[in-house]
N, C-alpha and C. Protein backbone atom coordinates (compact mmCIF):
# COMPACT_ATOMS: atom_id res chain seq x y z
N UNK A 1 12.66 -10.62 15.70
CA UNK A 1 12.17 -11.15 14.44
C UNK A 1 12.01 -10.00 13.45
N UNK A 2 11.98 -10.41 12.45
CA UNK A 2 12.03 -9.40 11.39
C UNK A 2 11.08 -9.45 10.82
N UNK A 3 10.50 -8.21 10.11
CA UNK A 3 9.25 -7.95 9.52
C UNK A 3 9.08 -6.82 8.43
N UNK A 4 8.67 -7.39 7.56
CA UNK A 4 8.51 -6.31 5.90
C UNK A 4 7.44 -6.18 5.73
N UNK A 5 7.16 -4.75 6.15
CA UNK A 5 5.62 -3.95 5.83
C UNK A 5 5.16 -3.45 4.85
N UNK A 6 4.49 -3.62 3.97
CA UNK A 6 4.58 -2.95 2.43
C UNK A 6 3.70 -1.76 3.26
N UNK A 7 4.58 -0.65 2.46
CA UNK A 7 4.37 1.02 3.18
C UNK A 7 4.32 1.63 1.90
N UNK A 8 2.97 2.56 1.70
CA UNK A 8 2.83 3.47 0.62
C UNK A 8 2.80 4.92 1.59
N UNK A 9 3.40 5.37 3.05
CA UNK A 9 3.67 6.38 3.34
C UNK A 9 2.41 7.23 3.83
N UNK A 10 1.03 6.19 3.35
CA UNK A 10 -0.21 6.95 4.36
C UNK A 10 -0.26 6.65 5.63
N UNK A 11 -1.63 7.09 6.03
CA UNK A 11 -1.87 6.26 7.67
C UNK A 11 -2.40 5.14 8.23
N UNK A 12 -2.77 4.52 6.57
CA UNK A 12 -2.87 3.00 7.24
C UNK A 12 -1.83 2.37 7.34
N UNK A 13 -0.77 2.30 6.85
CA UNK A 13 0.23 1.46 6.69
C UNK A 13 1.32 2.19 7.75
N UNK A 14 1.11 3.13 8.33
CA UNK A 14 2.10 4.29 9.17
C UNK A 14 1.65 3.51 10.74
N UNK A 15 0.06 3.58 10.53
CA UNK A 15 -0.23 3.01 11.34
C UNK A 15 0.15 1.91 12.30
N UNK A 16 0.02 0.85 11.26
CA UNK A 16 0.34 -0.83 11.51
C UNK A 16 1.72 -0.58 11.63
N UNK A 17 2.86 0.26 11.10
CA UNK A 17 4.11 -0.08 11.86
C UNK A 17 4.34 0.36 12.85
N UNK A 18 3.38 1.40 13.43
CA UNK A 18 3.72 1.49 15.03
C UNK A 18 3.15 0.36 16.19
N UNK A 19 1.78 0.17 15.22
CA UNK A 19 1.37 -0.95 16.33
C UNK A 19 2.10 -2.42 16.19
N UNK A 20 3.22 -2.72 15.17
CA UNK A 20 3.99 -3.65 15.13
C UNK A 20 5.55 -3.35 15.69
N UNK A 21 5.77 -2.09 16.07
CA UNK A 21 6.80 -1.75 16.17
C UNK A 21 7.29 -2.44 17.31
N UNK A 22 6.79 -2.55 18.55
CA UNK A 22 6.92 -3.34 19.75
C UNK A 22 7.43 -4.83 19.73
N UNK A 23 7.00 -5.33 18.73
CA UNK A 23 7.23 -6.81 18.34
C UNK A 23 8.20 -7.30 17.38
N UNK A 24 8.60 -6.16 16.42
CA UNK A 24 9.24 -6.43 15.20
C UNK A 24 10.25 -6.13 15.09
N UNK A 25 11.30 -6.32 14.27
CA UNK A 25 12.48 -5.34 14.09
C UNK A 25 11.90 -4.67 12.32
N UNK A 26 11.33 -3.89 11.88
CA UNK A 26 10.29 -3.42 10.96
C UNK A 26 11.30 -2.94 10.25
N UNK A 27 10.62 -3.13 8.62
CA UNK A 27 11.53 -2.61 7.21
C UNK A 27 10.21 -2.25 6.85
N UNK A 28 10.14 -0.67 6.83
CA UNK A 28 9.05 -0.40 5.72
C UNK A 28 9.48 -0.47 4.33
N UNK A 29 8.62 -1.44 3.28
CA UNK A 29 9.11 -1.95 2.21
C UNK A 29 7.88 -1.02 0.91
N UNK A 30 8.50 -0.29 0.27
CA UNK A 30 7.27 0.08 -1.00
C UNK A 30 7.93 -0.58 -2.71
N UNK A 31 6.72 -1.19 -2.75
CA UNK A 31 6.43 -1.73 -4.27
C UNK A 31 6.23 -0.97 -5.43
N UNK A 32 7.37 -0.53 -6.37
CA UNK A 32 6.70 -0.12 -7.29
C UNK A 32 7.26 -0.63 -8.89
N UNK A 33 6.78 0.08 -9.64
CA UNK A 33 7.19 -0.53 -10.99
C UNK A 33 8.12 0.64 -11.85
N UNK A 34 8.62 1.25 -10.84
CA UNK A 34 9.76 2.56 -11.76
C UNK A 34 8.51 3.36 -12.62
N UNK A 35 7.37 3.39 -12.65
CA UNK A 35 6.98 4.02 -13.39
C UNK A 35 6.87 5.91 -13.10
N UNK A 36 7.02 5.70 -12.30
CA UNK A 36 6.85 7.40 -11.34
C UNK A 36 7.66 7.50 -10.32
N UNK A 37 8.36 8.31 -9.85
CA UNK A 37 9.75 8.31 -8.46
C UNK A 37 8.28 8.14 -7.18
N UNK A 38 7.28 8.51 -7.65
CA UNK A 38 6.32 8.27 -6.30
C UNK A 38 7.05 7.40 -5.00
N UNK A 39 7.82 6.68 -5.27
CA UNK A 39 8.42 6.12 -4.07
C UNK A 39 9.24 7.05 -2.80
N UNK A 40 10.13 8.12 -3.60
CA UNK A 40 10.36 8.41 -2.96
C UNK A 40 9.37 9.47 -1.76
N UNK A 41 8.31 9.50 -1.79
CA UNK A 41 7.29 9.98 -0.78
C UNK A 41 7.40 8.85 0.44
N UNK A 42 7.19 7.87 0.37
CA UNK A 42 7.48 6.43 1.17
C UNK A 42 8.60 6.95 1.70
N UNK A 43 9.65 6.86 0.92
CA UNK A 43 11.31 6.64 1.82
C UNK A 43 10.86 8.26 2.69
N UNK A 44 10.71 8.93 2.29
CA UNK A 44 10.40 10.47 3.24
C UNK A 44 9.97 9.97 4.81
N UNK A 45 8.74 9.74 4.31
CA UNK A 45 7.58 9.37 5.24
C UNK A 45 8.26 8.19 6.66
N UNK A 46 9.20 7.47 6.29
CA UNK A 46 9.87 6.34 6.93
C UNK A 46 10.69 7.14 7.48
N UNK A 47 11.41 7.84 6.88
CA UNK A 47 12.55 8.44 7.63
C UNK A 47 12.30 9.12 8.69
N UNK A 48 10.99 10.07 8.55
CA UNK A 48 10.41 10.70 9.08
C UNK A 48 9.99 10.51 10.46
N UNK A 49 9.35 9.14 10.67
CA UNK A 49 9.33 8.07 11.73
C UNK A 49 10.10 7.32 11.93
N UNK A 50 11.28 7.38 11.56
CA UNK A 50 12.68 6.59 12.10
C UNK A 50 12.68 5.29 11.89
N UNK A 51 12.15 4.62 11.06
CA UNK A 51 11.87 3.60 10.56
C UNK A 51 13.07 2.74 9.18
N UNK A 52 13.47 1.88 8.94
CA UNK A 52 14.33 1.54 7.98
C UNK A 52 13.52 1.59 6.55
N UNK A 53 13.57 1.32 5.56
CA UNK A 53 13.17 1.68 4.11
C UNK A 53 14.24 1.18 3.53
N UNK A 54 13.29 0.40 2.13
CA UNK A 54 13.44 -0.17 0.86
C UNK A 54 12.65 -0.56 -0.11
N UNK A 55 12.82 -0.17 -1.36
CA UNK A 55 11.73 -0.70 -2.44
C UNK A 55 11.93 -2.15 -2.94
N UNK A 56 10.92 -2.63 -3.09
CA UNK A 56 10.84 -3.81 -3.92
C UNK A 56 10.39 -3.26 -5.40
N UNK A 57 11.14 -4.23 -6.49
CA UNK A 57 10.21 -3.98 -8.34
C UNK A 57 8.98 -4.83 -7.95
N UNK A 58 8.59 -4.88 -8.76
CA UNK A 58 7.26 -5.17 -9.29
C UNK A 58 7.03 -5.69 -11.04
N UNK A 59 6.75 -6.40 -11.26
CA UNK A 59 6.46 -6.46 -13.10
C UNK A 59 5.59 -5.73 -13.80
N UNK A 60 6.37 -5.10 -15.01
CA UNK A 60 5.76 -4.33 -15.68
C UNK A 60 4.42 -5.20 -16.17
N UNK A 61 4.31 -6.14 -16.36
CA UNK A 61 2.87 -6.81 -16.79
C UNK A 61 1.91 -6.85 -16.27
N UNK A 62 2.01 -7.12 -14.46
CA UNK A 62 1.38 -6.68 -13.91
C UNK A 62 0.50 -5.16 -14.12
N UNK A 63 1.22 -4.39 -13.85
CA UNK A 63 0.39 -2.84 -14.00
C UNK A 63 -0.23 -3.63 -15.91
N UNK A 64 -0.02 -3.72 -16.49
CA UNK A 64 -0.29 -3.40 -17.58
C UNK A 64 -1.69 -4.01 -17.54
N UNK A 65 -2.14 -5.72 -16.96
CA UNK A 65 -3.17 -6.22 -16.95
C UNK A 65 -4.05 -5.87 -15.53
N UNK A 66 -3.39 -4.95 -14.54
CA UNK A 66 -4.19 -4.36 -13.69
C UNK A 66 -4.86 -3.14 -14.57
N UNK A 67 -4.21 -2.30 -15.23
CA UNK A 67 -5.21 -1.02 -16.18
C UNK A 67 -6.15 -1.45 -16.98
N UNK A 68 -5.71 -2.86 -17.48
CA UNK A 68 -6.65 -3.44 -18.79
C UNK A 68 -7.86 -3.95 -17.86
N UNK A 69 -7.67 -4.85 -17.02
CA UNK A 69 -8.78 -4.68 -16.02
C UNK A 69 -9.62 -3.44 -15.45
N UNK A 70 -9.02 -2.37 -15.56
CA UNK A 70 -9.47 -1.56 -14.81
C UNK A 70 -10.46 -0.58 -15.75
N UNK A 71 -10.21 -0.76 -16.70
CA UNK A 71 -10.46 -0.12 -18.10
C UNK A 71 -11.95 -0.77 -18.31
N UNK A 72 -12.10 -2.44 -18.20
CA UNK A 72 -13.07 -3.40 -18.54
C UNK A 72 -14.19 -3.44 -17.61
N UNK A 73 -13.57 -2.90 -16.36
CA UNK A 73 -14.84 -2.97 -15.20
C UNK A 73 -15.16 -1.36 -15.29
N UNK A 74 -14.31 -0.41 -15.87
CA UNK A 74 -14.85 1.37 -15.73
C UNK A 74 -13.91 1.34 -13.92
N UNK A 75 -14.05 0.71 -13.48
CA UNK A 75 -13.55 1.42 -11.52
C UNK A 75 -12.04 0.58 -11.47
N UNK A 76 -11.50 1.20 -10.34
CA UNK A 76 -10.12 0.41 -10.22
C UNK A 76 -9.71 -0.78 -9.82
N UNK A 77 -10.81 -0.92 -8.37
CA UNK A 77 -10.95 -1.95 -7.33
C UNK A 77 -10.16 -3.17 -7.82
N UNK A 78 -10.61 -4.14 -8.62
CA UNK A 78 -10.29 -5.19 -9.49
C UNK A 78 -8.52 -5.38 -9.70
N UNK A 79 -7.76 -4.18 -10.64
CA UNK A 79 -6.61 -3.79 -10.66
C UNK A 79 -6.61 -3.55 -9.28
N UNK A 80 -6.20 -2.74 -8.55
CA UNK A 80 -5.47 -2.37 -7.38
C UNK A 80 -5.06 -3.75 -6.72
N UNK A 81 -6.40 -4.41 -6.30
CA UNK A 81 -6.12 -5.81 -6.06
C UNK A 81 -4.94 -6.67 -6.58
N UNK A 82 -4.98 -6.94 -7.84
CA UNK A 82 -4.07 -7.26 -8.32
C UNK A 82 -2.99 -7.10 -8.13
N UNK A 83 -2.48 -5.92 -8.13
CA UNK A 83 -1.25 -4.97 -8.00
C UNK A 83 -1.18 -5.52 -6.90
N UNK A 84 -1.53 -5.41 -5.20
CA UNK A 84 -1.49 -5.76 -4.04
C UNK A 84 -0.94 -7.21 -3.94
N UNK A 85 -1.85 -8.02 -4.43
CA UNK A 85 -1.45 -9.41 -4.09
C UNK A 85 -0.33 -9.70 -5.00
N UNK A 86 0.33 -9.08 -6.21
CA UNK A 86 1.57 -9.04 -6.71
C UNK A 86 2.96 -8.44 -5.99
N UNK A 87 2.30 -7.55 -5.07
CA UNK A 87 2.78 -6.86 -4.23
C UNK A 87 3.52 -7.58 -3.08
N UNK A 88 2.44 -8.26 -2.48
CA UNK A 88 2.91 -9.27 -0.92
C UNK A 88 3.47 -10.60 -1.31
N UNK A 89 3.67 -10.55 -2.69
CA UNK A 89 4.46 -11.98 -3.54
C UNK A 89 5.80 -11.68 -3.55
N UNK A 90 5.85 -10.57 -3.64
CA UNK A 90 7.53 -9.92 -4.02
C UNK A 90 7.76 -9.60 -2.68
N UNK A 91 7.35 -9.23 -1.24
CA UNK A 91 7.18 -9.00 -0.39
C UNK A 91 8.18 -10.00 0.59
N UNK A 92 7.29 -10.95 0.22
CA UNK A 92 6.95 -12.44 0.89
C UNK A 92 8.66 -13.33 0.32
N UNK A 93 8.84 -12.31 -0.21
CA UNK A 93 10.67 -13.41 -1.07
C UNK A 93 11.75 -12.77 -0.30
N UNK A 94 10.98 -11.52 0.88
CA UNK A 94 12.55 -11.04 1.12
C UNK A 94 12.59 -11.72 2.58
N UNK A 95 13.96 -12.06 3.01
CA UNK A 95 14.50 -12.92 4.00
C UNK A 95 14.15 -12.12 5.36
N UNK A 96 12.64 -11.89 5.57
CA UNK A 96 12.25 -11.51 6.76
C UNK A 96 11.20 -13.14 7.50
N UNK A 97 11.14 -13.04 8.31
CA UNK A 97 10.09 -13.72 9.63
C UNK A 97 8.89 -13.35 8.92
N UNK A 98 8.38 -12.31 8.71
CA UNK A 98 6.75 -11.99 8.67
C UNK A 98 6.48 -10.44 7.93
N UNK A 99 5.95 -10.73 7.00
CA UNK A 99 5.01 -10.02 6.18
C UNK A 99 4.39 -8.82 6.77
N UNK A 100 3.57 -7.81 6.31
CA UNK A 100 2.65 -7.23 7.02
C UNK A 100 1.56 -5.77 6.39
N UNK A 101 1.00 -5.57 6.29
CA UNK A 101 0.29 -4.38 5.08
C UNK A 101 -0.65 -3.83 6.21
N UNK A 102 -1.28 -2.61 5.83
CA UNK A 102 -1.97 -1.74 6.75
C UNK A 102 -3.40 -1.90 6.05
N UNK A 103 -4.10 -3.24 5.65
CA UNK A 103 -5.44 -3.55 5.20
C UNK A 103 -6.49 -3.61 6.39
N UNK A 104 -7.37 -2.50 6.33
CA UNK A 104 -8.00 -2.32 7.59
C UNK A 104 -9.69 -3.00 7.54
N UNK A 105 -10.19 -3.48 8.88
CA UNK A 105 -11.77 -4.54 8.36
C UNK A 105 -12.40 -4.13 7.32
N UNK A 106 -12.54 -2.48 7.15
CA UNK A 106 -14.31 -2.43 6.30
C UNK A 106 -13.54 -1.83 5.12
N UNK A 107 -11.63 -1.87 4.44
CA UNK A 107 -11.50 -1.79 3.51
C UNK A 107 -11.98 -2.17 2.56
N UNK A 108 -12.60 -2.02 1.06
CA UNK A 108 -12.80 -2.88 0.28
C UNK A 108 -12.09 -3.37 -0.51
N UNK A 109 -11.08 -2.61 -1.29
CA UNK A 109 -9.88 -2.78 -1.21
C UNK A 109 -8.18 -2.52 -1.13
N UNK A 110 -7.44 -2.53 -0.52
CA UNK A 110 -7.36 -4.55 -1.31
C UNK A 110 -7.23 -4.63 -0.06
N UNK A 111 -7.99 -6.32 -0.16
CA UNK A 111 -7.89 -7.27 0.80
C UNK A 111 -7.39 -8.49 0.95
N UNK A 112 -6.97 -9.16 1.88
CA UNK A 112 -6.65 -10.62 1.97
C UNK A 112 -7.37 -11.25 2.48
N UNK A 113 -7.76 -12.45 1.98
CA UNK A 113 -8.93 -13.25 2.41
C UNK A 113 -7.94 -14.19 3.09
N UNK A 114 -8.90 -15.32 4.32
CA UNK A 114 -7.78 -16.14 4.94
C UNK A 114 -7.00 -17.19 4.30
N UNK A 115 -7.61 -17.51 2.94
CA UNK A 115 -7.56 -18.37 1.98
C UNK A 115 -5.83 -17.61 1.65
N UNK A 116 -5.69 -16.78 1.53
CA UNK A 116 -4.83 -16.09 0.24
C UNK A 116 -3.58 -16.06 1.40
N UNK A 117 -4.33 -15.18 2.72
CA UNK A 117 -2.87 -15.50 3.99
C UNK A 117 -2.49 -16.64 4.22
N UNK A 118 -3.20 -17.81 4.34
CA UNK A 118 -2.21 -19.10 4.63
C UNK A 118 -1.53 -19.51 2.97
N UNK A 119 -1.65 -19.16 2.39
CA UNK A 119 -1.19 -19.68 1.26
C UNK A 119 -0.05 -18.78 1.07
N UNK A 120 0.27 -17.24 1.10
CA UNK A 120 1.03 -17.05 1.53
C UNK A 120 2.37 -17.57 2.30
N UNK A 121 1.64 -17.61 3.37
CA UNK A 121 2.34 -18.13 4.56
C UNK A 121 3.30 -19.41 4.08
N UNK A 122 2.06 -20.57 3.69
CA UNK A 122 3.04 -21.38 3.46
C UNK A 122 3.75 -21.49 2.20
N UNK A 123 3.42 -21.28 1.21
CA UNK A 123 4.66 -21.08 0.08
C UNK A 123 5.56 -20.13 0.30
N UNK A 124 5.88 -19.43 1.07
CA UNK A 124 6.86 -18.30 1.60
C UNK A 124 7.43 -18.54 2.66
N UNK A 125 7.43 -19.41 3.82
CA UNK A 125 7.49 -19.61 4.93
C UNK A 125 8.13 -18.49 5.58
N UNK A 126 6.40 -17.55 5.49
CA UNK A 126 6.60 -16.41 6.32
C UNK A 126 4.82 -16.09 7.10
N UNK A 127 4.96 -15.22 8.23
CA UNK A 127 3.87 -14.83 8.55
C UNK A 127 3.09 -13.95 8.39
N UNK A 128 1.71 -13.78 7.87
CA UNK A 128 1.39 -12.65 6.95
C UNK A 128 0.74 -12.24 8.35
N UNK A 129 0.82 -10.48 8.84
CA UNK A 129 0.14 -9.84 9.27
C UNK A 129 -0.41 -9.01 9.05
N UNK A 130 -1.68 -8.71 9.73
CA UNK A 130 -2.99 -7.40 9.20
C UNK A 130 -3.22 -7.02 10.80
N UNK A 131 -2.24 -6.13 11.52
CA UNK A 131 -2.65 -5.33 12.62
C UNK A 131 -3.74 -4.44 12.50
N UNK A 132 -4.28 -4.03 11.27
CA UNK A 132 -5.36 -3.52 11.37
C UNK A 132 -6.73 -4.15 11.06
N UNK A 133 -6.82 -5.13 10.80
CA UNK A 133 -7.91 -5.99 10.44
C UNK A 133 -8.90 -6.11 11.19
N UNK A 134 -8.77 -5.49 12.70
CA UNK A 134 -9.72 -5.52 13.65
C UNK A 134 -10.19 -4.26 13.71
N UNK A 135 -9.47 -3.44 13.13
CA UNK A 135 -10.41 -1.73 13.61
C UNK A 135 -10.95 -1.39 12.06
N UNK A 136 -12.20 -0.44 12.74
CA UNK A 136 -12.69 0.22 11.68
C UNK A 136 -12.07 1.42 11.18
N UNK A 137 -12.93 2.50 10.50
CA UNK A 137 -12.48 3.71 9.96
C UNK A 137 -12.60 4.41 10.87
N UNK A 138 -13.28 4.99 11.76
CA UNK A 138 -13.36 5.59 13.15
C UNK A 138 -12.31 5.39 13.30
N UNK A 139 -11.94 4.07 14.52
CA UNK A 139 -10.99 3.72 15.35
C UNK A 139 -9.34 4.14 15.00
N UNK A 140 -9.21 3.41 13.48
CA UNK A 140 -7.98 4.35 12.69
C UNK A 140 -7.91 5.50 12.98
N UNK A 141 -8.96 6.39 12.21
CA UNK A 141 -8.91 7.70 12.25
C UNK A 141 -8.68 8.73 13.47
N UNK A 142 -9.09 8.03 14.63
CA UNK A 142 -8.56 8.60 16.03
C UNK A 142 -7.35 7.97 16.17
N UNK A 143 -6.46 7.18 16.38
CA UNK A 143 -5.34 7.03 16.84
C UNK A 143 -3.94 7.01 15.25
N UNK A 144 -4.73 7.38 14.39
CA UNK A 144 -3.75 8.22 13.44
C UNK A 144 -4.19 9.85 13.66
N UNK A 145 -5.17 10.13 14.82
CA UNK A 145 -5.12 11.80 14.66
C UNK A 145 -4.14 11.97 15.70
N UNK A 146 -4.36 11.06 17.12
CA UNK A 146 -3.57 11.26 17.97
C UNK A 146 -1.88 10.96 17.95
N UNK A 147 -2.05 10.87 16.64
CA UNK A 147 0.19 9.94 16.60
C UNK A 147 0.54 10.59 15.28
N UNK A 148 -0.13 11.08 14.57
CA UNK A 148 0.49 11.76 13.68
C UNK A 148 0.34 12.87 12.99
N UNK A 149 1.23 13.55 12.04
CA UNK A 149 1.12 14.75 11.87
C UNK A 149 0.63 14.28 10.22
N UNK A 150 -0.48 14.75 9.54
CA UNK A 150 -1.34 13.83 7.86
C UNK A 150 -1.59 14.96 7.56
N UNK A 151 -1.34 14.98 6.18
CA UNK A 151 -1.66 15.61 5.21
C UNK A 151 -3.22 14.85 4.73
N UNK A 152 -3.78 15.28 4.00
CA UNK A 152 -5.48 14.66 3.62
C UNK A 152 -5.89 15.96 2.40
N UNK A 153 -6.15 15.01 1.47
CA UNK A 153 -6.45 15.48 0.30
C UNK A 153 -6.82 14.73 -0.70
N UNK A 154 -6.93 15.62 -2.12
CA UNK A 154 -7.82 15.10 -3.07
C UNK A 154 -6.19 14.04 -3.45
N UNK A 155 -6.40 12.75 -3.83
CA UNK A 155 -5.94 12.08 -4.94
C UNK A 155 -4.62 12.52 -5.45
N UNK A 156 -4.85 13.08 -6.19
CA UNK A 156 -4.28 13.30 -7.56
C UNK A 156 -3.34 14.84 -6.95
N UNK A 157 -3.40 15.25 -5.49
CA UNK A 157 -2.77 16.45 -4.87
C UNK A 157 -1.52 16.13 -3.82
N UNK A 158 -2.35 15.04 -3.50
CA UNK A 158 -1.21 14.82 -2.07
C UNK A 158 -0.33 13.20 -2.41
N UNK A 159 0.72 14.06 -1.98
CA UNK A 159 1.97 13.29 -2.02
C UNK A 159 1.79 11.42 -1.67
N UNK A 160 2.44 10.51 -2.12
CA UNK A 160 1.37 9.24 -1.86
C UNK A 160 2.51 8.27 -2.53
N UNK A 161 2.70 7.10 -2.18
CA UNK A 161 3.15 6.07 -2.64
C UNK A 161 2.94 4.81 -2.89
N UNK A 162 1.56 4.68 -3.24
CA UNK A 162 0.50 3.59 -2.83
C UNK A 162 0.43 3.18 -4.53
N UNK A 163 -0.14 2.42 -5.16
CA UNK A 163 0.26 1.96 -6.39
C UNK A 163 -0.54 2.93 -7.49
N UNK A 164 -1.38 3.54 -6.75
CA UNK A 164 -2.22 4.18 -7.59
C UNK A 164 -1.71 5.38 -8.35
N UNK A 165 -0.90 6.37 -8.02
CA UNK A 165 -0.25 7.02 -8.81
C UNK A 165 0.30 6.58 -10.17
N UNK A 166 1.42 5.38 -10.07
CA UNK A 166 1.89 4.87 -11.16
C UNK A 166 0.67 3.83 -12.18
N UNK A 167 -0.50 3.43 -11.54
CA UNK A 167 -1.52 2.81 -12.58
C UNK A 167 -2.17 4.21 -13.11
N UNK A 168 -2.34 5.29 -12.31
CA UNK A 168 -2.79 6.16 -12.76
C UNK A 168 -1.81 7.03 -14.41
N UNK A 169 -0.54 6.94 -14.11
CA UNK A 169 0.13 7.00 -15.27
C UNK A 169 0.67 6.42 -16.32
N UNK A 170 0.10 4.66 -16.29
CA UNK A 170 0.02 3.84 -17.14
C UNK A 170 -1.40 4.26 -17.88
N UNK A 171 -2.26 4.08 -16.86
CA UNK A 171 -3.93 4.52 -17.76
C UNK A 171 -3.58 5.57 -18.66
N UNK A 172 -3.08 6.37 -18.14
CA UNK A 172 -3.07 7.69 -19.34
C UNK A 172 -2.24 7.71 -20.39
N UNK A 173 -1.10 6.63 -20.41
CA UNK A 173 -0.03 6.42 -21.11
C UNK A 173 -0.76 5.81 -22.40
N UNK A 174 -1.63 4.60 -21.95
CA UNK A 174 -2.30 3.55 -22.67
C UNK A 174 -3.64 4.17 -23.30
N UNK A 175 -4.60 5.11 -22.78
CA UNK A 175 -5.83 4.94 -22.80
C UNK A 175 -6.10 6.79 -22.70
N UNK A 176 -4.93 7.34 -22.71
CA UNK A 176 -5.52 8.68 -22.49
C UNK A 176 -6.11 9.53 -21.26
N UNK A 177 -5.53 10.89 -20.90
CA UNK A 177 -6.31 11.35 -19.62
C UNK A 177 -7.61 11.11 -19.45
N UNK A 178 -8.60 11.15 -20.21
CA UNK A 178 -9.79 11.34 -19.93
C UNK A 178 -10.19 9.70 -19.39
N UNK A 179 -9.25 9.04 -19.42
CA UNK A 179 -9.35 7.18 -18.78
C UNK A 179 -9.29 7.57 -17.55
N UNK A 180 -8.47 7.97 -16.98
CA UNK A 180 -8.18 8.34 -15.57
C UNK A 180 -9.00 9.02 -15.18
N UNK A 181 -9.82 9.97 -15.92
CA UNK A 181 -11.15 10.19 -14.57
C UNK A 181 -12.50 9.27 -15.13
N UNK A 182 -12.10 8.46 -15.90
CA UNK A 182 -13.27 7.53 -15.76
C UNK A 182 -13.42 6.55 -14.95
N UNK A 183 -12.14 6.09 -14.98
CA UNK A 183 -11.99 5.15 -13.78
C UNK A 183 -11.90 5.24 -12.68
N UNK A 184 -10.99 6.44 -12.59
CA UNK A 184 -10.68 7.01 -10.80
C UNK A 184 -11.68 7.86 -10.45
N UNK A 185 -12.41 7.36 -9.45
CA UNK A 185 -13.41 7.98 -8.61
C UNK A 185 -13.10 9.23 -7.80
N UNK A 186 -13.26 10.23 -7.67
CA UNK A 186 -12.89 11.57 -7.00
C UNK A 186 -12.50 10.90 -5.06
N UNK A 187 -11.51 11.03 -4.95
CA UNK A 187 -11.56 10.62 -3.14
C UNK A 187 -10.47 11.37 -2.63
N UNK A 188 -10.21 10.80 -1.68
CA UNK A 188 -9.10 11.53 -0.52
C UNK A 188 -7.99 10.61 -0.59
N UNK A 189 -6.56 11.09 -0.39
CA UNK A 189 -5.59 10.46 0.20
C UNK A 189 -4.94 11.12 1.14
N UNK A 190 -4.29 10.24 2.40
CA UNK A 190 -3.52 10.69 3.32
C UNK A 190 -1.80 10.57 2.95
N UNK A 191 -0.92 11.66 3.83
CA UNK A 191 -0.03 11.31 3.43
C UNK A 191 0.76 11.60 5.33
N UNK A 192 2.04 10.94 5.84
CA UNK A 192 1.96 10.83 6.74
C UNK A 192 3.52 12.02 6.83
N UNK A 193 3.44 12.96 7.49
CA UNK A 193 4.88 13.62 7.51
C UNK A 193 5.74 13.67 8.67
N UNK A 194 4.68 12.93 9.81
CA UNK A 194 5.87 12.73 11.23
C UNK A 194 5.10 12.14 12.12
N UNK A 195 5.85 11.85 12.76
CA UNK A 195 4.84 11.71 14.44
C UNK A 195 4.39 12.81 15.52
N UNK A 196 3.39 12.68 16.20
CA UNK A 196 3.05 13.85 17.15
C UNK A 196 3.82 13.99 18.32
């Protein structure tokens, strides 16, 4: 059976395609909107783990009313969301069996509620999976120390293909640098460069 993982090239999503790898015939798939080559960090990261790779577009309107959101609340959360579930829509159209994203329990976001997976499911007639939905941040964090080789850093340093780069260069496009550190909270990103 076939299965399209939306992969931004960290270790949650690096993750879930190994623990789907057994079951699937796996396409790591990254979403973006051409706004930044940021993708190609993804196709790296896949290759890297021997994995197949392809991008899906995305609508420019989207990003545009994920920043304007993001702008209105001051934090991202709200947008990112957005972006995500625009994400597993475009996802959900390619001629695979089953869906799949590296959204882990105590993420906040983005998440899928069960409401949003069967609905999915059935307007797509596909199967949405969350292999990580049962572990915490601990549990991740040990069996992405033991399987892979991560980069971990500030944001805005390490290599990344997750949507946030390219909203991060719409905000500033629209609203000016000093938007982007109002909104974006100082944190960490992982980036995944092989297996152990």
């Amino acid at each position: 059976m076939e299965l399209a993982l939306l992969y931004s090239g960290g270790k949650d999503s690096s993750l879930a395609a190994l623990l789907l790898d057994e079951f699937y015939d796996i396409r790591l798939v990254t979403a973006h909107f051409g706004v930044t080559d940021d993708w190609q960090h993804a196709r790296d990261a896949a290759d890297a783990l021997g994995f197949p790779f392809e991008t899906v577009g995305l609508d420019d309107s989207v990003a545009d009313e994920a920043v304007e959101q993001m702008v209105d609340d001051g934090f991202p959360r709200n947008g990112i969301q957005q972006v995500h579930d625009h994400a597993l829509e475009q996802v959900a159209d390619l001629a695979v069996d089953a869906i799949a994203d590296g959204s882990r329990r105590d993420d906040r976001v983005p998440t899928v509620s069960r409401a949003a997976a069967q609905s999915l499911e059935d307007r797509h007639s596909v199967d949405y999976i969350a292999p990580l939905s049962g572990f915490g941040r601990h549990a991740v964090d040990d069996l992405v120390a033991a399987n892979f080789e991560v980069e971990t850093g500030p944001s805005e340093s390490v290599p990344k293909a997750d949507y946030e780069g390219e909203l991060r260069a719409v905000l500033a496009d629209r609203h000016g640098e000093d938007a982007v550190d109002d909104v974006f909270p100082e944190h960490d990103q992982t980036y995944v460069h092989g297996r152990r």
